[in-house]
N, C-alpha and C. Protein backbone atom coordinates (compact mmCIF):
# COMPACT_ATOMS: atom_id res chain seq x y z
N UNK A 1 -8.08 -26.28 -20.43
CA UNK A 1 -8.23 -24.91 -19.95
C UNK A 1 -6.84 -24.32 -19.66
N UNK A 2 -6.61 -23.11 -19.91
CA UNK A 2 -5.43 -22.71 -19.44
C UNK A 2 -5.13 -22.35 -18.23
N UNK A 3 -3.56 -22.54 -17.96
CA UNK A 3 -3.40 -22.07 -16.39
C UNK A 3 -3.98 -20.91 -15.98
N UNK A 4 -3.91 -20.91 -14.84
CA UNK A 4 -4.28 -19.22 -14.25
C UNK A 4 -3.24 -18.20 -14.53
N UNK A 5 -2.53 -17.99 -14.25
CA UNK A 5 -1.23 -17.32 -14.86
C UNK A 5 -1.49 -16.58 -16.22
N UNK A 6 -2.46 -17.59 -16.67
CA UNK A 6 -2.01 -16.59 -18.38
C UNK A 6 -3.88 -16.58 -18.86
N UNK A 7 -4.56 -16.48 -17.55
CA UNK A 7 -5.31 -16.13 -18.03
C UNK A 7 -6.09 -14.37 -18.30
N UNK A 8 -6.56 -13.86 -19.32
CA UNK A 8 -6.89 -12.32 -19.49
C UNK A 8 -8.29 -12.08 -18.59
N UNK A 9 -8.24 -10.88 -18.64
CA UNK A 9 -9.39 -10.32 -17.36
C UNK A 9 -11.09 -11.06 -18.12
N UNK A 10 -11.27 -11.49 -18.96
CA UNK A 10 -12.70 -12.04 -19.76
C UNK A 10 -12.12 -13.46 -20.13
N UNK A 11 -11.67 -14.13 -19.11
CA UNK A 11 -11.25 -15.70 -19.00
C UNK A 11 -13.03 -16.06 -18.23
N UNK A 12 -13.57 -15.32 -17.76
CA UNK A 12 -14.52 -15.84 -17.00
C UNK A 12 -15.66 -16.06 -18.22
N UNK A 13 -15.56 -14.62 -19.06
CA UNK A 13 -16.85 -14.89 -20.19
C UNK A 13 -16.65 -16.16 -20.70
N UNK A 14 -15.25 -16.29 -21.52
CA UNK A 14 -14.89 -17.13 -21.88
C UNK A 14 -15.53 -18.62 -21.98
N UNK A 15 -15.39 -18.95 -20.28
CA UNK A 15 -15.66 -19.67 -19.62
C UNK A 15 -17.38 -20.13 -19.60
N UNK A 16 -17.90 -19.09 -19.02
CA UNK A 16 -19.78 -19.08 -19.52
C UNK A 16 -20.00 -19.48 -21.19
N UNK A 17 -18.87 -19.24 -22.34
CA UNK A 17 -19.66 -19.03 -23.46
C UNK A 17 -19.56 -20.62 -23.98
N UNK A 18 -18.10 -21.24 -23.38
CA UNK A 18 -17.85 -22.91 -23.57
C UNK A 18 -18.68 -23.38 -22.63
N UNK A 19 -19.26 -23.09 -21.77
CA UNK A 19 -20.49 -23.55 -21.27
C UNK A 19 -21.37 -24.00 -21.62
N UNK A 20 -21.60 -22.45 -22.63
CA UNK A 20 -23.03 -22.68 -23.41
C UNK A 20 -22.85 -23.61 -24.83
N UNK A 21 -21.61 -23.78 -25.43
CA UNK A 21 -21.29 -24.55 -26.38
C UNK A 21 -21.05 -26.22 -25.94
N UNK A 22 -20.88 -26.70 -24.64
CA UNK A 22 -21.35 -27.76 -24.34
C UNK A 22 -22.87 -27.81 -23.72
N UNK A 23 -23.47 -26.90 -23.68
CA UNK A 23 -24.99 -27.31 -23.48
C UNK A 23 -25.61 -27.78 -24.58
N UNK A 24 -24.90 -26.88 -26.12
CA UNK A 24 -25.73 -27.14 -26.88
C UNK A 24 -25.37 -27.88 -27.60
N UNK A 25 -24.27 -28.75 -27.21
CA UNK A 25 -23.99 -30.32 -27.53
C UNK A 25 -24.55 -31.29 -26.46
N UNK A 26 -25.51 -31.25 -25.81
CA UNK A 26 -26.45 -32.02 -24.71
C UNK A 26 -25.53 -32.27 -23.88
N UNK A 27 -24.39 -32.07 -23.51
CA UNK A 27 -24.52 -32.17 -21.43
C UNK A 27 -25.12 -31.85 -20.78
N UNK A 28 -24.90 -32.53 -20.03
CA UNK A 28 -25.59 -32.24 -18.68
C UNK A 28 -25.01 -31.04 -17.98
N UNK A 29 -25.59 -30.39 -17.05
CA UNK A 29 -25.07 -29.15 -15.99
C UNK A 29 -23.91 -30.18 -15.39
N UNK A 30 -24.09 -30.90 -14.93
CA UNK A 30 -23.27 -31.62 -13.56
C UNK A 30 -21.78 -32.22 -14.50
N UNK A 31 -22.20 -32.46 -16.36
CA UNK A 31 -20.80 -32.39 -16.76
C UNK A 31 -20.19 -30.86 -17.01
N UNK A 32 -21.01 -30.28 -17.64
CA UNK A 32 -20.56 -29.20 -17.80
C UNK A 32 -19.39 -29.03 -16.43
N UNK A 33 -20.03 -28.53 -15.63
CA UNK A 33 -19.22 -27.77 -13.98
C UNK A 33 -18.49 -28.68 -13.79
N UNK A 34 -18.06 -30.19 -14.21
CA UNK A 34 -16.81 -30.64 -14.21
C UNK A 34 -16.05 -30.80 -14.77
N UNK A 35 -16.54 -30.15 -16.25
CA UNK A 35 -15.46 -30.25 -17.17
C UNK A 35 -14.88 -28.56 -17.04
N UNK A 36 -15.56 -27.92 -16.44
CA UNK A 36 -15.06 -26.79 -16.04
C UNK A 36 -14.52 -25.92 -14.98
N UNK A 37 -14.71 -27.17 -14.00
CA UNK A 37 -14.00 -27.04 -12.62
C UNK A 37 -14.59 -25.88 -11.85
N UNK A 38 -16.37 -25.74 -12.18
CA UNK A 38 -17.31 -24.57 -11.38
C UNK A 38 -18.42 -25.99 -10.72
N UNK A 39 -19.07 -24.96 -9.83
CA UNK A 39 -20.01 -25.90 -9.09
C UNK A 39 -21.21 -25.85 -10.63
N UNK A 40 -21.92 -26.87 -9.96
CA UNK A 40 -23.46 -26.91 -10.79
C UNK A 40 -24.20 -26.17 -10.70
N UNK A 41 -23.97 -25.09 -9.50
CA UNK A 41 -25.21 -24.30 -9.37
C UNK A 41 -25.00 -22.72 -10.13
N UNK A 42 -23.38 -22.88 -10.62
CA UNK A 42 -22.93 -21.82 -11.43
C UNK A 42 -23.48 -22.10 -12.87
N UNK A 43 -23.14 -23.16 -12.98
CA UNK A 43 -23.47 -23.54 -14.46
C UNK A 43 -25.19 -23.18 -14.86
N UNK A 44 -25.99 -23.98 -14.09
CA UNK A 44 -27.27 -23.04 -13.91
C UNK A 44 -27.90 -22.08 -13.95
N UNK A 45 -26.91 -21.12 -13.59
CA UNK A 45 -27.41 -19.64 -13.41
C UNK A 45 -27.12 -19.57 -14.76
N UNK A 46 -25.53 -19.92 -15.19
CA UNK A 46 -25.18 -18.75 -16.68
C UNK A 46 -26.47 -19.66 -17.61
N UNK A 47 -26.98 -20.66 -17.46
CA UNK A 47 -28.10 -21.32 -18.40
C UNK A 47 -29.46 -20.39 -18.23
N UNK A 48 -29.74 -20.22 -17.03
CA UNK A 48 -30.86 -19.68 -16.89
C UNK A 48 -30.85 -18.02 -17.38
N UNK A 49 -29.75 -17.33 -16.98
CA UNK A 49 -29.23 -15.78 -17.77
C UNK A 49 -29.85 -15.59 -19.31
N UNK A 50 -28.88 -16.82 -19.55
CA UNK A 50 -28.69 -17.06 -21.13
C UNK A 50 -30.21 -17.19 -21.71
N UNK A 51 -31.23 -18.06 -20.99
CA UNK A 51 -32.79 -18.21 -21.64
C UNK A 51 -33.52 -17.09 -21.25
N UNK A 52 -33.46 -16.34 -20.36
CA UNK A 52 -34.08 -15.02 -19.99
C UNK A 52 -33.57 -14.27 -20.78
N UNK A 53 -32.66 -13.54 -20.43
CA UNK A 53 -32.39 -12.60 -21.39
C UNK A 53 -31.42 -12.58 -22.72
N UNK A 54 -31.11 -13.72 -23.26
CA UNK A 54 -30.39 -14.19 -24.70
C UNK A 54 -28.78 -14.39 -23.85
N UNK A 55 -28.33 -14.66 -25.06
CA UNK A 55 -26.61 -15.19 -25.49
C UNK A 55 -25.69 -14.08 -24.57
N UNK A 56 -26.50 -13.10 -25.07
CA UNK A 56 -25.91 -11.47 -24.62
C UNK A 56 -25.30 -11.22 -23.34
N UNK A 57 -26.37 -11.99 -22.45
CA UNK A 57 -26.20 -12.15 -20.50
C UNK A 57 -25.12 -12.29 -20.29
N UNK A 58 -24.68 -13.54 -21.06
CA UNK A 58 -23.05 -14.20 -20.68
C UNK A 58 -22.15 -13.31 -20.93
N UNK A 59 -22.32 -12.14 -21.52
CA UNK A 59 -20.80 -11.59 -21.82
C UNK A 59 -20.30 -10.59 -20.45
N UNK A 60 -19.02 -10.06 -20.00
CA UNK A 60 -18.70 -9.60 -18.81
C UNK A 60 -19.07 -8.35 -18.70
N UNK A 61 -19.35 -8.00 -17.76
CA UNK A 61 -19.60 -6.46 -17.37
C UNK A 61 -18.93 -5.63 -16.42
N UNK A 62 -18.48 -4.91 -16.88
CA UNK A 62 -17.74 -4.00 -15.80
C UNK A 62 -18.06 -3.64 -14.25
N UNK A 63 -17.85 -3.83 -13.57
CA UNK A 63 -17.99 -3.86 -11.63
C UNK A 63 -16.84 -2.29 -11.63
N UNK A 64 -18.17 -1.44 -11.89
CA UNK A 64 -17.76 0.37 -11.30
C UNK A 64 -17.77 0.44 -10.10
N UNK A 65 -18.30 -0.22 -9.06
CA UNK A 65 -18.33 0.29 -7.69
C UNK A 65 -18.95 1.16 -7.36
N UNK A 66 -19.13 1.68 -6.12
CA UNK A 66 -19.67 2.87 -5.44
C UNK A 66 -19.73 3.81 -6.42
N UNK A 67 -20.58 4.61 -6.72
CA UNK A 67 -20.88 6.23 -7.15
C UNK A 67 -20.02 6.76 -6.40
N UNK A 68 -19.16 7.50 -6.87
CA UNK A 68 -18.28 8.95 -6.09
C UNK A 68 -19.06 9.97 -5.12
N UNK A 69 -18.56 9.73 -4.04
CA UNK A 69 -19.20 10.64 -2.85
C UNK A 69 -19.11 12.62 -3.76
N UNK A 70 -18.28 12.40 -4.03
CA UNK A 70 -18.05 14.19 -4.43
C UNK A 70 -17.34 14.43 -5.96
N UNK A 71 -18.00 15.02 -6.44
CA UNK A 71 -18.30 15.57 -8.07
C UNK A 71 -16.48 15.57 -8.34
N UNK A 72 -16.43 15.86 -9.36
CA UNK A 72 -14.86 15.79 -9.44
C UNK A 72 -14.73 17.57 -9.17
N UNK A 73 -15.71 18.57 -9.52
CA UNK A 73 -15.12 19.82 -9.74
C UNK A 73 -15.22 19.96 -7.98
N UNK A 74 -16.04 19.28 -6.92
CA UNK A 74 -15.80 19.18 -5.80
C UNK A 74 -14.17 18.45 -5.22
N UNK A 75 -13.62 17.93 -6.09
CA UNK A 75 -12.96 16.89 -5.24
C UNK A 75 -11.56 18.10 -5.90
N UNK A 76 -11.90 19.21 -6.94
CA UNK A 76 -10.94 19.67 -7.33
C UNK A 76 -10.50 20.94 -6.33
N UNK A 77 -11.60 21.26 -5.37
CA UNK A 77 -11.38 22.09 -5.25
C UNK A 77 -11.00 21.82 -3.52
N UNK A 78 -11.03 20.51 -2.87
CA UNK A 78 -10.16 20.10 -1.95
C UNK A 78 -8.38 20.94 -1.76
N UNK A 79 -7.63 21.02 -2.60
CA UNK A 79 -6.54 21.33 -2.41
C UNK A 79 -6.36 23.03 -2.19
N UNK A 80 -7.12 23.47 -2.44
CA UNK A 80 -7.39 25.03 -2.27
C UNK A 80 -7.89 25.18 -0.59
N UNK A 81 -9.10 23.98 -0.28
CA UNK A 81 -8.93 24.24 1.21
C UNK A 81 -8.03 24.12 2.47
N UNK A 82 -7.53 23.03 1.93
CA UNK A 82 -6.38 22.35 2.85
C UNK A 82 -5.12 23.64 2.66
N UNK A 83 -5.12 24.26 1.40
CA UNK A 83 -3.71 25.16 1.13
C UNK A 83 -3.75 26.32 2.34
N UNK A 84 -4.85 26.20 3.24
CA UNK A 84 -5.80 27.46 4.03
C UNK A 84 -4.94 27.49 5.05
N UNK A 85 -4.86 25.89 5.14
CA UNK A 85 -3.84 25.19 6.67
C UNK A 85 -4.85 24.90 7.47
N UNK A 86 -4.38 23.73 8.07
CA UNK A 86 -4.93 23.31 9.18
C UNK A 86 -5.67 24.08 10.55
N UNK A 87 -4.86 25.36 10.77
CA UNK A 87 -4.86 26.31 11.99
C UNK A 87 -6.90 26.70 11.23
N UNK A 88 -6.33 27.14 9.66
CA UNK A 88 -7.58 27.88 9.78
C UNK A 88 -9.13 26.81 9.53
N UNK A 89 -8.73 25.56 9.91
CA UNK A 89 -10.28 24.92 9.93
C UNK A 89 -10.54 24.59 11.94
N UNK A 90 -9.51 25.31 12.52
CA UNK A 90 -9.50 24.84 13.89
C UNK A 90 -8.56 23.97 14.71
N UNK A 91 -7.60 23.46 13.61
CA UNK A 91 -6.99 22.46 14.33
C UNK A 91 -5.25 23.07 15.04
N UNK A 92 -5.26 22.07 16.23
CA UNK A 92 -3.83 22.40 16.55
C UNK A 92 -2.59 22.26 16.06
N UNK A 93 -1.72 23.28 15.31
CA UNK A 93 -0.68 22.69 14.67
C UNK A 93 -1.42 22.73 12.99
N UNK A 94 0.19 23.35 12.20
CA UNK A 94 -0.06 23.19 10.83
C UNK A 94 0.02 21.72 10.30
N UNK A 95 0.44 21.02 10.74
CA UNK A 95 -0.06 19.74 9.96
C UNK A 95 -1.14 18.63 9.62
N UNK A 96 -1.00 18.72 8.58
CA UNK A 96 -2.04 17.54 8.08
C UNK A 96 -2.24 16.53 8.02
N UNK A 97 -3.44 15.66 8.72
CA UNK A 97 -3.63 14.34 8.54
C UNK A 97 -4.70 13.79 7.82
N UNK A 98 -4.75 12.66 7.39
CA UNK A 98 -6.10 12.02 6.67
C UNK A 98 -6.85 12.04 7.44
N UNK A 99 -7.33 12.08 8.70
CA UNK A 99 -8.48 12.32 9.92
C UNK A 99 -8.83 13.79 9.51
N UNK A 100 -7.78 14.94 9.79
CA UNK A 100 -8.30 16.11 9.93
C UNK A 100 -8.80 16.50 8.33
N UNK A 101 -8.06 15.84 6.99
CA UNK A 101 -8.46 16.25 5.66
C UNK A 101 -10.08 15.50 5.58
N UNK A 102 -10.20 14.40 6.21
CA UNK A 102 -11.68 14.21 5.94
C UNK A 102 -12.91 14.82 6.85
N UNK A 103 -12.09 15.55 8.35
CA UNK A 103 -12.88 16.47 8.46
C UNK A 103 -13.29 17.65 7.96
N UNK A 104 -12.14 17.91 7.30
CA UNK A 104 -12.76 19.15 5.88
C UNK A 104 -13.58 18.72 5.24
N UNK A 105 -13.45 17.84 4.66
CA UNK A 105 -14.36 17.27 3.41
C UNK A 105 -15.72 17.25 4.18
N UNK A 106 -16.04 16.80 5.32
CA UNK A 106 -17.46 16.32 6.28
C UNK A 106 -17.80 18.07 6.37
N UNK A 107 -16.91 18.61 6.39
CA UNK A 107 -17.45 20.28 6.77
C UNK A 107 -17.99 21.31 5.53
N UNK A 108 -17.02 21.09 4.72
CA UNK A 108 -16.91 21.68 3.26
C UNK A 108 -17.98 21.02 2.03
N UNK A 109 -18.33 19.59 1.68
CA UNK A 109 -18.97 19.11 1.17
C UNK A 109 -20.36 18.47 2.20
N UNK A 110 -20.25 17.93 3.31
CA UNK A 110 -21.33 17.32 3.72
C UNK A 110 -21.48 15.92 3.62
N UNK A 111 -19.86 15.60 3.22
CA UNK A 111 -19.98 14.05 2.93
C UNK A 111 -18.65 13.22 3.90
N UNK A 112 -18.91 12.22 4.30
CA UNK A 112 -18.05 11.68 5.31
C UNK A 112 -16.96 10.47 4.15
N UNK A 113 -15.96 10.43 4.75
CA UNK A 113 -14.82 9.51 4.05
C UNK A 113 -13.85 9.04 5.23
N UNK A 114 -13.37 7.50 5.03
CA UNK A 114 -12.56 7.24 6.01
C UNK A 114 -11.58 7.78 5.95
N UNK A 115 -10.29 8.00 6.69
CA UNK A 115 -9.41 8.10 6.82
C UNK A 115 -8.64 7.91 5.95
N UNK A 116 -8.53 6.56 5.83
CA UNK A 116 -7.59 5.58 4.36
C UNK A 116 -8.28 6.14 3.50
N UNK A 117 -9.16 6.46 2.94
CA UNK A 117 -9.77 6.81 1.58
C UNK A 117 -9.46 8.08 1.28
N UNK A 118 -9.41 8.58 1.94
CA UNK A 118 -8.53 10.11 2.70
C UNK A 118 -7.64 10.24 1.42
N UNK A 119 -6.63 9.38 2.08
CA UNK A 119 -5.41 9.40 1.23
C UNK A 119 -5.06 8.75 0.28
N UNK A 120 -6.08 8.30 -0.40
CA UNK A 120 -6.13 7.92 -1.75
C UNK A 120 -6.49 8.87 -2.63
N UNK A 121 -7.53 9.73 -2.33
CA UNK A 121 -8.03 11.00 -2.99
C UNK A 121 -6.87 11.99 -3.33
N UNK A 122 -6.39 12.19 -1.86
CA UNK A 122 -5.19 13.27 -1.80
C UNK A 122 -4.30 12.89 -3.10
N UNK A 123 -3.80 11.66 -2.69
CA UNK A 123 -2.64 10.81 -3.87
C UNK A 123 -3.54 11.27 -5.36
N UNK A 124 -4.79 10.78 -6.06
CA UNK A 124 -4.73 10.93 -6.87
C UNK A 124 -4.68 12.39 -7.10
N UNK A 125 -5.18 13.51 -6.21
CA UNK A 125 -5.09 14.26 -6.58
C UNK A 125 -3.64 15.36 -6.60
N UNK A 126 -3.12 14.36 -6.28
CA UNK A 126 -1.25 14.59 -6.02
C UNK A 126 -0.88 15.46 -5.19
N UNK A 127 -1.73 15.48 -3.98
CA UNK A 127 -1.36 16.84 -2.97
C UNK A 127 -0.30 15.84 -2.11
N UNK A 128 0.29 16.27 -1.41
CA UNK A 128 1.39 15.53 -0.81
C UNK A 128 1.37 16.74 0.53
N UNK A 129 0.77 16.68 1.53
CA UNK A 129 1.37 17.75 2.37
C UNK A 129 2.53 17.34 2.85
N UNK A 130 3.90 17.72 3.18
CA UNK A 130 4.69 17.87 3.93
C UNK A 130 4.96 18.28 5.15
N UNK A 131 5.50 17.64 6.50
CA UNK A 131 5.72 18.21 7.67
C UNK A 131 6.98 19.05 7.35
N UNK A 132 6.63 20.13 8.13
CA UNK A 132 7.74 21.28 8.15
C UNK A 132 8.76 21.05 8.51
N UNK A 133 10.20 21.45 8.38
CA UNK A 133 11.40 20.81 8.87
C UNK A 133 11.61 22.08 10.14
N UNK A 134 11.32 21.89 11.10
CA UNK A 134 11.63 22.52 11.97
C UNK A 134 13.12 22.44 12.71
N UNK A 135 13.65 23.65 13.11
CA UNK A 135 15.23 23.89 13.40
C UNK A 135 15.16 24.82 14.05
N UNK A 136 16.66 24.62 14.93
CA UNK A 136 16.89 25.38 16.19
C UNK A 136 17.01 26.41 16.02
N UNK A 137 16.48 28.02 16.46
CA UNK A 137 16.74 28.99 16.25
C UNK A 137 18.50 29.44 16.95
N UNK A 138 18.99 28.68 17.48
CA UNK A 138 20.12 28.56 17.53
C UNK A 138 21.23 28.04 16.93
N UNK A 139 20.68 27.61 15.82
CA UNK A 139 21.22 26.86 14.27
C UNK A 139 22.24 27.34 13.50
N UNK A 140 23.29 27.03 14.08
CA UNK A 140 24.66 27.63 12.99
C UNK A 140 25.30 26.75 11.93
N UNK A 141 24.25 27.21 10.43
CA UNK A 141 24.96 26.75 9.89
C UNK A 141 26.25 26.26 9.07
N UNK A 142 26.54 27.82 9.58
CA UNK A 142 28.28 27.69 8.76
C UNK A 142 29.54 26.61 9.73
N UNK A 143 28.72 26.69 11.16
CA UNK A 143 29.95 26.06 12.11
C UNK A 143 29.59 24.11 11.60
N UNK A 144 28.01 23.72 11.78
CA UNK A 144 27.70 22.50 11.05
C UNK A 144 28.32 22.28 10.10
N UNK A 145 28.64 22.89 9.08
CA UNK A 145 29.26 22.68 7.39
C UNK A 145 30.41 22.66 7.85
N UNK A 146 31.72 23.25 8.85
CA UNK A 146 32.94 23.25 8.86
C UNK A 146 32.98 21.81 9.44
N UNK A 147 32.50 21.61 10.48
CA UNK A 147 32.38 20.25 11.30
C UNK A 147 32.04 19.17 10.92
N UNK A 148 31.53 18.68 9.64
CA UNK A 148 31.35 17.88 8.53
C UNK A 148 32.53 17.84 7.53
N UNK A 149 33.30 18.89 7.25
CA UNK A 149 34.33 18.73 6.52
C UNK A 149 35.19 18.38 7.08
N UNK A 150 35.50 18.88 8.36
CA UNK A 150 36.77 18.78 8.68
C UNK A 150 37.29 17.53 10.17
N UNK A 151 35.96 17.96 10.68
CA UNK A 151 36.11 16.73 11.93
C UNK A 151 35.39 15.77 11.72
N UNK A 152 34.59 15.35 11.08
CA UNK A 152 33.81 13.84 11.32
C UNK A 152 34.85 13.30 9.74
N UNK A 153 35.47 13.73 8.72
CA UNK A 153 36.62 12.79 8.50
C UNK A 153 37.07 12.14 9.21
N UNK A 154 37.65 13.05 10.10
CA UNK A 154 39.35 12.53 11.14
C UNK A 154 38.39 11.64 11.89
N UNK A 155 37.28 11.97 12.73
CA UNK A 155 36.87 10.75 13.42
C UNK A 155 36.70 9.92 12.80
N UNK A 156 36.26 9.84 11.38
CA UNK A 156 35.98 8.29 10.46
C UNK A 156 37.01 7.22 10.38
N UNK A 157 38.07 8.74 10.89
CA UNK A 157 39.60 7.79 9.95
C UNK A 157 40.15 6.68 10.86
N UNK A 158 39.72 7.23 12.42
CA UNK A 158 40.86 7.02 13.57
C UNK A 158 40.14 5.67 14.06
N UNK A 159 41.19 4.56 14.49
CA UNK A 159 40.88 3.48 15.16
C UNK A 159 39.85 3.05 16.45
N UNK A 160 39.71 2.70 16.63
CA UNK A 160 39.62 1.92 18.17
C UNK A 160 40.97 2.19 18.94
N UNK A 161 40.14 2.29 20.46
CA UNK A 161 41.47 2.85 20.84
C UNK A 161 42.63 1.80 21.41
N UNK A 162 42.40 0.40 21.26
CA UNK A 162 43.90 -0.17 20.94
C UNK A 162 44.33 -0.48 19.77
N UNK A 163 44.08 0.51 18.79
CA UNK A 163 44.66 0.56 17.51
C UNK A 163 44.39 -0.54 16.71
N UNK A 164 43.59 -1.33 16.95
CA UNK A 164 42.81 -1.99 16.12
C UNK A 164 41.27 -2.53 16.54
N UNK A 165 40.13 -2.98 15.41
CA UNK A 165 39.12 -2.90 15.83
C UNK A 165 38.76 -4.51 16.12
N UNK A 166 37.97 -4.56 17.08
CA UNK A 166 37.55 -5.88 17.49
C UNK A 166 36.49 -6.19 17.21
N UNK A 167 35.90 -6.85 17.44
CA UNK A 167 34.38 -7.64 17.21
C UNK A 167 33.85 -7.19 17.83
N UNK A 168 32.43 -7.41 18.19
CA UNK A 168 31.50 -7.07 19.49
C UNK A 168 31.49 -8.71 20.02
N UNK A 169 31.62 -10.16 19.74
CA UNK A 169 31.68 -11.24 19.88
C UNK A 169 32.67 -10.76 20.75
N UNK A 170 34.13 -10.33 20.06
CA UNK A 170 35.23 -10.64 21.11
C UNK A 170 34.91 -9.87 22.83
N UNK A 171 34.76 -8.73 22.27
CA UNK A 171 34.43 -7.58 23.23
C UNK A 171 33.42 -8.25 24.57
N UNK A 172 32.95 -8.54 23.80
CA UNK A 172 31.53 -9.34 24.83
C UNK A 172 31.93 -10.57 25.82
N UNK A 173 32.93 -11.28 24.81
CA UNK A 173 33.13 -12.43 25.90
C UNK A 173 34.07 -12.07 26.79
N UNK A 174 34.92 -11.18 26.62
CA UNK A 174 36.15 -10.80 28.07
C UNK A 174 35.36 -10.21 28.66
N UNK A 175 34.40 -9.30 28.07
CA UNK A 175 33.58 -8.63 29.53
C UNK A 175 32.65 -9.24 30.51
N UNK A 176 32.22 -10.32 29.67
CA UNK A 176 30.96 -10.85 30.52
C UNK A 176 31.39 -12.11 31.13
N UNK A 177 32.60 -12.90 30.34
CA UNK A 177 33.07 -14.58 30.78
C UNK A 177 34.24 -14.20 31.13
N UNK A 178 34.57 -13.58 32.19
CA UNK A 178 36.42 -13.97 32.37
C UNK A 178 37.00 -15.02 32.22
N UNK A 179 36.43 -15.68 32.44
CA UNK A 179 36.71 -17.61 32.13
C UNK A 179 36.45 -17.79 30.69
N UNK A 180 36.22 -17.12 29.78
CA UNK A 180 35.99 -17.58 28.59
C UNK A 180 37.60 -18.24 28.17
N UNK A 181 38.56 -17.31 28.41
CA UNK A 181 39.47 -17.44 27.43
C UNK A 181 40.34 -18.89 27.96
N UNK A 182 40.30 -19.68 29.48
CA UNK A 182 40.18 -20.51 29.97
C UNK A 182 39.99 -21.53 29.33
N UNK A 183 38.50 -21.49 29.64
CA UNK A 183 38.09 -22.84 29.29
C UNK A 183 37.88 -22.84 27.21
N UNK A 184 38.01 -22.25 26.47
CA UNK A 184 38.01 -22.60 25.28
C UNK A 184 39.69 -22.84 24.59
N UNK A 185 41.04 -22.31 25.46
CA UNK A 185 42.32 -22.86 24.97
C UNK A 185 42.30 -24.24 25.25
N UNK A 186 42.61 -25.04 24.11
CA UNK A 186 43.84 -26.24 24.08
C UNK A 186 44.36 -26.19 25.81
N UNK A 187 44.31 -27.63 25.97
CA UNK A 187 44.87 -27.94 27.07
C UNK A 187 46.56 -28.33 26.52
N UNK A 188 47.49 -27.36 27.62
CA UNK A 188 49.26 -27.39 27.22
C UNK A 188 49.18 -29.18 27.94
């Protein structure tokens, strides 16, 4: 059998159909599931599949999951409500969360969604709200832009102020061990 690593997503049919090709060389169930490293009671079932409803049973079937809570031309038209803003479904503050977007959806469609699922929808449907960059109405930006050019250089440039820079190791042990420098010299 091959490793796991390199096995393809219908390694399992696979698996049921050499099943059925050592059944119908007379093993037993109990060799079968050890020459295939499944219990016996697996091997069983794909036998019993296989005599009910033919050869056919064994092959894989797709696992769709849940039915979609909301139609797609519903789920299209999510981003048009949310574009409304938050203020206008009631809430405090323009921003958006996966709590308050699935209380739209519970209001607007009639259908409930967690939170996390929230924002999986949003994602596929590539809405991305953004928090606003809020700034000081006292915000000068021309004096910011000079003060970036011209002074946080010179501070980048300039030392420590005994003209050279130390460790935080060094720094730490004169402040906290006065005795450090003591007891770790060479005895004269």
């Amino acid at each position: 059998m091959a490793a796991k690593n390199a096995r393809t997503p219908d390694w399992k049919e696979r698996r049921r159909w050499r099943a059925l090709d050592f059944k119908r060389d007379g093993w037993t169930h109990h060799e079968i599931a050890e020459a295939l490293a499944v219990t016996k009671g697996a091997v069983s079932q794909w036998m019993t599949r296989a005599a009910k409803e033919g050869e056919e049973a064994l092959r894989a079937r797709p696992h769709l999951g849940a039915a979609p809570k909301l139609r797609p031309e519903q789920l299209g038209l999510l981003p048009e409500f949310l574009s409304h803003g938050a203020e206008a479904y009631g809430f405090r503050g323009e921003v958006w969360t996966c709590a308050r977007a699935a209380e739209v959806i519970r209001r607007e469609f009639g259908v409930t969604y967690h939170k996390d699922h929230v924002s999986r929808l949003l994602k596929a449907l590539r809405w991305t709200p953004q928090k606003p960059a809020e700034r000081a109405a006292q915000r000068d930006e021309a004096a910011i832009a000079e003060w970036r050019e011209e002074t946080w250089p010179e501070l980048k440039k300039k030392p420590g102020a005994s003209g050279a820079r130390r460790s935080l190791s060094m720094s730490r042990a004169f402040t906290c061990c006065p005795g450090w420098c003591a007891l770790t010299r060479p005895a004269a």
